[in-house]
PDB file of N, CA and C in Angstrom:
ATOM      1  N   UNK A   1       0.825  -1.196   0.000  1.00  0.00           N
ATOM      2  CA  UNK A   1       0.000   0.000   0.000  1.00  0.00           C
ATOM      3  C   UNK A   1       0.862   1.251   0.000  1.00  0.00           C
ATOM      4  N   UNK A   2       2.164   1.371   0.284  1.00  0.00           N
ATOM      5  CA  UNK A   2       2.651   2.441   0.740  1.00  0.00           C
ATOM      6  C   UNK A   2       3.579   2.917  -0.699  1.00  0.00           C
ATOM      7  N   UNK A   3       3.633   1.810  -1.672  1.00  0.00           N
ATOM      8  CA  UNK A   3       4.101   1.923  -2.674  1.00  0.00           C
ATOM      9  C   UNK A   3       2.921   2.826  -3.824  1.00  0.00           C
ATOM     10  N   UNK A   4       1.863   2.560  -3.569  1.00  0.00           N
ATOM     11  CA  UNK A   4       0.860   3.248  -4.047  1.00  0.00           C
ATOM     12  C   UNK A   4       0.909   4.539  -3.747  1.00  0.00           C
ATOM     13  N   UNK A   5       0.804   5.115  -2.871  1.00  0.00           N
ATOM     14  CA  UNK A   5       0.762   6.235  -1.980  1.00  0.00           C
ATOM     15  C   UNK A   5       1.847   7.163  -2.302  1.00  0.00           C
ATOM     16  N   UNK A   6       3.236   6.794  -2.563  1.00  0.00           N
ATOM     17  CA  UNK A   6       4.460   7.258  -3.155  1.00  0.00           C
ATOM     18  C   UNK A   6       4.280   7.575  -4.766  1.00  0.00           C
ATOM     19  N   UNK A   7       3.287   6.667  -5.203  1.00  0.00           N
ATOM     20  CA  UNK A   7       3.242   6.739  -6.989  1.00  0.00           C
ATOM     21  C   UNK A   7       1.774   8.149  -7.149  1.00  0.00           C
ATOM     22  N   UNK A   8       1.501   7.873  -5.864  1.00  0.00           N
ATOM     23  CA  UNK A   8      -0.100   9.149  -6.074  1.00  0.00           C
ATOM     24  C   UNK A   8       0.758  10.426  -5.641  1.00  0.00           C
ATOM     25  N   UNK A   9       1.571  10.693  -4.834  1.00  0.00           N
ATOM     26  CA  UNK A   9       1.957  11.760  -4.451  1.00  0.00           C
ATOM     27  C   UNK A   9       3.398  12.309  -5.554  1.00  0.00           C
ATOM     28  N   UNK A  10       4.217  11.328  -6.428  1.00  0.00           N
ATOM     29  CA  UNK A  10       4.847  11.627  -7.152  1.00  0.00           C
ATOM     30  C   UNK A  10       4.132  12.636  -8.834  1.00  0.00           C
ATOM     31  N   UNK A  11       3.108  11.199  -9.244  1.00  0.00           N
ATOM     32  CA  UNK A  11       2.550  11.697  -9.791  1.00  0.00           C
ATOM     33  C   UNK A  11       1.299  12.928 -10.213  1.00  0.00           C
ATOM     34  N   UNK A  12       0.883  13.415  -8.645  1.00  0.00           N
ATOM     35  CA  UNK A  12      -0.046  13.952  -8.873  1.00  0.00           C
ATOM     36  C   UNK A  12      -1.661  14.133  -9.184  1.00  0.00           C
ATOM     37  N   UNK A  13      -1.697  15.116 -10.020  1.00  0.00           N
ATOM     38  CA  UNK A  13      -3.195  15.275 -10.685  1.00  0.00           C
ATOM     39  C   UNK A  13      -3.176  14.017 -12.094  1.00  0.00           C
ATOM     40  N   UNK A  14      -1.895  13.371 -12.623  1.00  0.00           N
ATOM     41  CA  UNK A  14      -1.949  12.697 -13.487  1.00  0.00           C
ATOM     42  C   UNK A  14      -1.730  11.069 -12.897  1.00  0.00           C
ATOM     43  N   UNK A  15      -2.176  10.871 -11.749  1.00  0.00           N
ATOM     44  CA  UNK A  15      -2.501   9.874 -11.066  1.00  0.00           C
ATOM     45  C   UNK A  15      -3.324   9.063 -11.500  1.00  0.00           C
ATOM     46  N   UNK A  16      -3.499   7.586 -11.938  1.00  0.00           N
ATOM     47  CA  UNK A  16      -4.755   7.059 -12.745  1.00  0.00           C
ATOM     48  C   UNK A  16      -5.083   7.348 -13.994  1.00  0.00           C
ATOM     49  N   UNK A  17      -4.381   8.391 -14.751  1.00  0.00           N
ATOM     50  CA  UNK A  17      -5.318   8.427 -16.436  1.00  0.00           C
ATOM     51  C   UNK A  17      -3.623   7.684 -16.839  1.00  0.00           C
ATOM     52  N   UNK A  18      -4.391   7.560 -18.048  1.00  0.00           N
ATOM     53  CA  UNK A  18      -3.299   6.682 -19.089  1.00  0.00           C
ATOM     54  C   UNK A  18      -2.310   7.512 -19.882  1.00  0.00           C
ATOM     55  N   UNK A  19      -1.935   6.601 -20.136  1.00  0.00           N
ATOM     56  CA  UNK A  19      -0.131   7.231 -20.836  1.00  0.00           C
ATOM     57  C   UNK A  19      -0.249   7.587 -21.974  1.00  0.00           C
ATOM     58  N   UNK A  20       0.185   8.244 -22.520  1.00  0.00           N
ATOM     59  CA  UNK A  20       0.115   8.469 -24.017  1.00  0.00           C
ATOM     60  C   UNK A  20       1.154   7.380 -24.734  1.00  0.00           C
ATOM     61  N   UNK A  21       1.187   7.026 -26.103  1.00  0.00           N
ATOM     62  CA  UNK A  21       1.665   6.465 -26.787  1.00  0.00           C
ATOM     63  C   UNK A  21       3.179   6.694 -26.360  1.00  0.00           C
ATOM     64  N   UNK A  22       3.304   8.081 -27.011  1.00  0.00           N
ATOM     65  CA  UNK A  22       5.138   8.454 -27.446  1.00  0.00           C
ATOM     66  C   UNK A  22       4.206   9.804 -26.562  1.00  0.00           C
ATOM     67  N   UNK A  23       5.619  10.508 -25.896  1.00  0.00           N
ATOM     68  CA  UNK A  23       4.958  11.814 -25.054  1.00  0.00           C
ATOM     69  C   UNK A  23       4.163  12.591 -26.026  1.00  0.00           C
ATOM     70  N   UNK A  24       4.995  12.539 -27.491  1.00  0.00           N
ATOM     71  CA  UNK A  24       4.739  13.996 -28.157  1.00  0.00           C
ATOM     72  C   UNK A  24       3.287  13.807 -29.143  1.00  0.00           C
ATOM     73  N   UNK A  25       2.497  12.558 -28.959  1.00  0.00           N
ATOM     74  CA  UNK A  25       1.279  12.095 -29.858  1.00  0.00           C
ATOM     75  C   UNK A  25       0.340  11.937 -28.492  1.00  0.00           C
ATOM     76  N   UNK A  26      -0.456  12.801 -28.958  1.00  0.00           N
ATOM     77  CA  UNK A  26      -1.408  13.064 -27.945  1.00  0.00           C
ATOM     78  C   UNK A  26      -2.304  11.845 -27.885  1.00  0.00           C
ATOM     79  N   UNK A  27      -2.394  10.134 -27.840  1.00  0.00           N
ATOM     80  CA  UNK A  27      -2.873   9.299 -27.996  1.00  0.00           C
ATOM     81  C   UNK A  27      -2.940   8.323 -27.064  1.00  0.00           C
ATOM     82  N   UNK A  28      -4.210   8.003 -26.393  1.00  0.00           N
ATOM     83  CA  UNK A  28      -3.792   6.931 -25.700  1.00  0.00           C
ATOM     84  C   UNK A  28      -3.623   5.581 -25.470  1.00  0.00           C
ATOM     85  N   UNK A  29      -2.976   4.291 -25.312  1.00  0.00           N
ATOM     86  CA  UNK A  29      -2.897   3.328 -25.797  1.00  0.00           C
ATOM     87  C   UNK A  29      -4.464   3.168 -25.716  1.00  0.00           C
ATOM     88  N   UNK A  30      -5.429   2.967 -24.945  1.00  0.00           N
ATOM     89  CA  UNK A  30      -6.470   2.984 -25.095  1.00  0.00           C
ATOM     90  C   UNK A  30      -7.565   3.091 -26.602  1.00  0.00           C
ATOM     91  N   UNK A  31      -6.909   4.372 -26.806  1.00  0.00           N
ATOM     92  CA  UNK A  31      -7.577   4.874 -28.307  1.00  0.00           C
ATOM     93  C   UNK A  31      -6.752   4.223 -29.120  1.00  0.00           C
ATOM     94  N   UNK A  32      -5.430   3.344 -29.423  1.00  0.00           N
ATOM     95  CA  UNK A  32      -5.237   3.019 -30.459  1.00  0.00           C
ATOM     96  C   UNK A  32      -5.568   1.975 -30.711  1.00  0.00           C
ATOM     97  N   UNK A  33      -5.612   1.268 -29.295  1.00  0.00           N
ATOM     98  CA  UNK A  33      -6.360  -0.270 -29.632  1.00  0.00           C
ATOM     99  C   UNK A  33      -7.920  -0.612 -30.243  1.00  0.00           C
ATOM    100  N   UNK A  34      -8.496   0.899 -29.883  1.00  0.00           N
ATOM    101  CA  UNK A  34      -9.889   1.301 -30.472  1.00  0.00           C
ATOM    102  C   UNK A  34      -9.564   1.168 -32.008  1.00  0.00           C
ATOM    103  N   UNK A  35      -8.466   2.045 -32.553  1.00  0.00           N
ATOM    104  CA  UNK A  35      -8.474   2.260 -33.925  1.00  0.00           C
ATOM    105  C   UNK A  35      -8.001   1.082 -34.594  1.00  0.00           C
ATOM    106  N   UNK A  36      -6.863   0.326 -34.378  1.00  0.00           N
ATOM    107  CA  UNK A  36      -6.990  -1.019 -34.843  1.00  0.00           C
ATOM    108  C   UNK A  36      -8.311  -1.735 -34.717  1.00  0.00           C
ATOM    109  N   UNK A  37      -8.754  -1.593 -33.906  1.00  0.00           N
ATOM    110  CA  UNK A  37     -10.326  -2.795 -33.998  1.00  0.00           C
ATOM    111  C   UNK A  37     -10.933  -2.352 -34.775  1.00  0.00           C
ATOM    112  N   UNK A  38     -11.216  -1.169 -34.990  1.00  0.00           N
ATOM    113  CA  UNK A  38     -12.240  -0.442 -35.917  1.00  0.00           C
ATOM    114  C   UNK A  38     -11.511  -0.905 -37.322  1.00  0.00           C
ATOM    115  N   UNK A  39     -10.593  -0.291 -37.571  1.00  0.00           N
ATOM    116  CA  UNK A  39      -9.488  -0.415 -39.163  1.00  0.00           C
ATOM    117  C   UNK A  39      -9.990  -1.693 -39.515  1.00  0.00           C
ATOM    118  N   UNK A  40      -9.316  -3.145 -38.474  1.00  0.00           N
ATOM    119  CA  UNK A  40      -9.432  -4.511 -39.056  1.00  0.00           C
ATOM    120  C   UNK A  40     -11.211  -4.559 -39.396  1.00  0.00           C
ATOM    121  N   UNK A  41     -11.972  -4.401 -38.727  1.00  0.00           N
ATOM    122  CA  UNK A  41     -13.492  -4.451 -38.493  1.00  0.00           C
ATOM    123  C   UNK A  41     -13.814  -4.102 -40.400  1.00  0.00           C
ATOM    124  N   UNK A  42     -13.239  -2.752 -40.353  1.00  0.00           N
ATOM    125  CA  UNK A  42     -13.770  -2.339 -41.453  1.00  0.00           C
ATOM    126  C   UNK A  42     -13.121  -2.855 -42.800  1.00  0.00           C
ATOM    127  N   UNK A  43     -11.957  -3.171 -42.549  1.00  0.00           N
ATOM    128  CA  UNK A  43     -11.249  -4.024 -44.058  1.00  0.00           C
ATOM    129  C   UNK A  43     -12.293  -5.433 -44.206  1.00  0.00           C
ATOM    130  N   UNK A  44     -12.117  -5.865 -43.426  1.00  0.00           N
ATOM    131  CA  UNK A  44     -13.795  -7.030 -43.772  1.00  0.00           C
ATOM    132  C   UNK A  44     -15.051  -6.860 -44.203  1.00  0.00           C
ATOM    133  N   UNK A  45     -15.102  -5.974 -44.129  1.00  0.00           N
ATOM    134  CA  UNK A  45     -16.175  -5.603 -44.415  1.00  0.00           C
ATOM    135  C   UNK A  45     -15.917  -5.058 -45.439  1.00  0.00           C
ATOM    136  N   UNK A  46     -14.810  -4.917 -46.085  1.00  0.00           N
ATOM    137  CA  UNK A  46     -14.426  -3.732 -47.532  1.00  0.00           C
ATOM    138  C   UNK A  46     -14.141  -4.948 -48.019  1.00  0.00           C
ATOM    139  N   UNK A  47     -13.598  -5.598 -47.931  1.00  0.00           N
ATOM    140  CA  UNK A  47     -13.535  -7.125 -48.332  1.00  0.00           C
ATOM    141  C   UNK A  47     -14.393  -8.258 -48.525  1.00  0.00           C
ATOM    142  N   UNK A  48     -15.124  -8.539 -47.664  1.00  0.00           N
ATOM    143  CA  UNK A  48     -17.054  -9.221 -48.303  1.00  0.00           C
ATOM    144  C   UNK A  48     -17.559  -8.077 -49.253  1.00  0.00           C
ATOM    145  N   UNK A  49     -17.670  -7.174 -49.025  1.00  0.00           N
ATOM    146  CA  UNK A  49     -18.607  -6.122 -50.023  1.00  0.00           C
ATOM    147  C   UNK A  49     -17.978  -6.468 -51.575  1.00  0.00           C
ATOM    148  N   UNK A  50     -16.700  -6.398 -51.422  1.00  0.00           N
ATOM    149  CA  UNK A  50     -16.192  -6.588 -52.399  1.00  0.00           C
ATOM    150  C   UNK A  50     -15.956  -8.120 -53.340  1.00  0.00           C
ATOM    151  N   UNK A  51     -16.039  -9.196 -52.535  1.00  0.00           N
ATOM    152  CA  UNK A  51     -16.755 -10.640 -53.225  1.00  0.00           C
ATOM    153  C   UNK A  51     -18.028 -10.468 -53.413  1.00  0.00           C
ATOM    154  N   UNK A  52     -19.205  -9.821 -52.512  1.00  0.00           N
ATOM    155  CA  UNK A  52     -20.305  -9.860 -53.421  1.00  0.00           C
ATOM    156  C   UNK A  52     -20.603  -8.859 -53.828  1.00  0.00           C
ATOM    157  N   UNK A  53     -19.902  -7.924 -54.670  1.00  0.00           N
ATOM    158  CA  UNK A  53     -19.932  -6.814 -55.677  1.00  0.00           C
ATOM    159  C   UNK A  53     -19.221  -7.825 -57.063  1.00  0.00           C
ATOM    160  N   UNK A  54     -18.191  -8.847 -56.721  1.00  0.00           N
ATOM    161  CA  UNK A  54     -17.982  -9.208 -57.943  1.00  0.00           C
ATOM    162  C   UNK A  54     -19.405 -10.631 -58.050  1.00  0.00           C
ATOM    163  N   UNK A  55     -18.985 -11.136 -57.409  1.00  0.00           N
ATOM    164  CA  UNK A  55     -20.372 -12.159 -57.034  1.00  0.00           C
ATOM    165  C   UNK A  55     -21.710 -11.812 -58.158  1.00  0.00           C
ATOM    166  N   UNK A  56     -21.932 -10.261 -58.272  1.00  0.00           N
ATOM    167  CA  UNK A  56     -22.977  -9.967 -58.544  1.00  0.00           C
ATOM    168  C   UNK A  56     -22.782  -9.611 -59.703  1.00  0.00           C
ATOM    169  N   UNK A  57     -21.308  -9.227 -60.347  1.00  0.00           N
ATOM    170  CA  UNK A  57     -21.625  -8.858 -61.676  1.00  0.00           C
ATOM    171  C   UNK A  57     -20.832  -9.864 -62.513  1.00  0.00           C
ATOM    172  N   UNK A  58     -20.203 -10.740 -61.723  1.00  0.00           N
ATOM    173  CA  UNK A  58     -19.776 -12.183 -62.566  1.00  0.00           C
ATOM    174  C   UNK A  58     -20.920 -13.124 -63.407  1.00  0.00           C
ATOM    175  N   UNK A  59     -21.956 -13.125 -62.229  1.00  0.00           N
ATOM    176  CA  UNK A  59     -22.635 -14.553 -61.980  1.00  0.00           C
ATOM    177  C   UNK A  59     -24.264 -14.094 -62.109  1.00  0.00           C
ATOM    178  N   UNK A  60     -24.539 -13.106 -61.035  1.00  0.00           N
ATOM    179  CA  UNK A  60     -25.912 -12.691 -60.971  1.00  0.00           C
ATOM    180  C   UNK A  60     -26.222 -11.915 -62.516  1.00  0.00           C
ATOM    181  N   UNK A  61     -25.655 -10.367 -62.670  1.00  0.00           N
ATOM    182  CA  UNK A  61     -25.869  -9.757 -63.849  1.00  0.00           C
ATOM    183  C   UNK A  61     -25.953 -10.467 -65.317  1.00  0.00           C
ATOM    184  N   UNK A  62     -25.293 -11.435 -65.229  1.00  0.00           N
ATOM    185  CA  UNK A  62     -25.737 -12.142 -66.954  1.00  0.00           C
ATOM    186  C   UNK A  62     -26.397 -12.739 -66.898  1.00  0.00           C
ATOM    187  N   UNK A  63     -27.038 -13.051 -65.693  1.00  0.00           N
ATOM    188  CA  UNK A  63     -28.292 -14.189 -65.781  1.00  0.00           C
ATOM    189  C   UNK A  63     -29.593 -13.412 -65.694  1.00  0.00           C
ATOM    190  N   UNK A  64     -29.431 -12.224 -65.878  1.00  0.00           N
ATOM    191  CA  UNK A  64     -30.705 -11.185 -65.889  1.00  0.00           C
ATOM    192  C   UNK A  64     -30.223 -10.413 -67.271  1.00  0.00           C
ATOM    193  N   UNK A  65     -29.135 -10.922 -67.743  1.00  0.00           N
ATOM    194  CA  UNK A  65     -29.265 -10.130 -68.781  1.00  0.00           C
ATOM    195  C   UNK A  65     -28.607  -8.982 -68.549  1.00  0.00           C
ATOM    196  N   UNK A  66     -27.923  -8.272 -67.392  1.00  0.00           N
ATOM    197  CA  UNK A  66     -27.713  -7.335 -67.391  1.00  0.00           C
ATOM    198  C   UNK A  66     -25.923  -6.959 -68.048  1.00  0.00           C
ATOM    199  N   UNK A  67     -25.497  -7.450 -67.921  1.00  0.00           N
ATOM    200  CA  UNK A  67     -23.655  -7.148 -68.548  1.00  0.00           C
ATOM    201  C   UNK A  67     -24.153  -8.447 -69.206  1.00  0.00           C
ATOM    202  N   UNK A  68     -23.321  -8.310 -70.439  1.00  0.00           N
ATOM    203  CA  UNK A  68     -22.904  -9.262 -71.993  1.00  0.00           C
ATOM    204  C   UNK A  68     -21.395  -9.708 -71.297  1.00  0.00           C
ATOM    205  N   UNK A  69     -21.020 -10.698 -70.449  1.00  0.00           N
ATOM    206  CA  UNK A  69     -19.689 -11.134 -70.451  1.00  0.00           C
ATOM    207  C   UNK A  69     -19.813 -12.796 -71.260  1.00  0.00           C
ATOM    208  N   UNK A  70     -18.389 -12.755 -71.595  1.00  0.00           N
ATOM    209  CA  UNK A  70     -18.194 -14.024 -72.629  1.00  0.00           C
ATOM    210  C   UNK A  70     -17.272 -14.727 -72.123  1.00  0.00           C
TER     211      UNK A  70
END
């Protein structure tokens, strides 16, 4: 406990919030692990869209007639 007490009185008002990345990027590991989840989240999703965007004009569209592929 007394080791605690030494880290609250060293540190201050910045006692308990999180660290930034690198001092000079105002970021906190917190938020970057947000932005990787989000990034990967969304390449999958840019990635299915994109099999059934071809999906649809390979296979679906000539069978309605819509694109002439040969």
């Amino acid at each position: 406990m007394g080791e605690a007490k030494r880290r609250k009185e060293k540190l201050g008002e910045d006692y308990g919030k999180q660290e930034n990345i690198l001092p000079w990027v105002p970021i906190t590991k917190d938020q970057s692990e947000k932005f990787v989840k989000w990034t990967t989240q969304g390449a999958w999703i840019g990635i299915f869209a994109m099999i059934a965007l071809w999906v649809t004009v390979r296979f679906i569209g000539p069978g309605f007639g819509w694109w002439d592929v040969t």
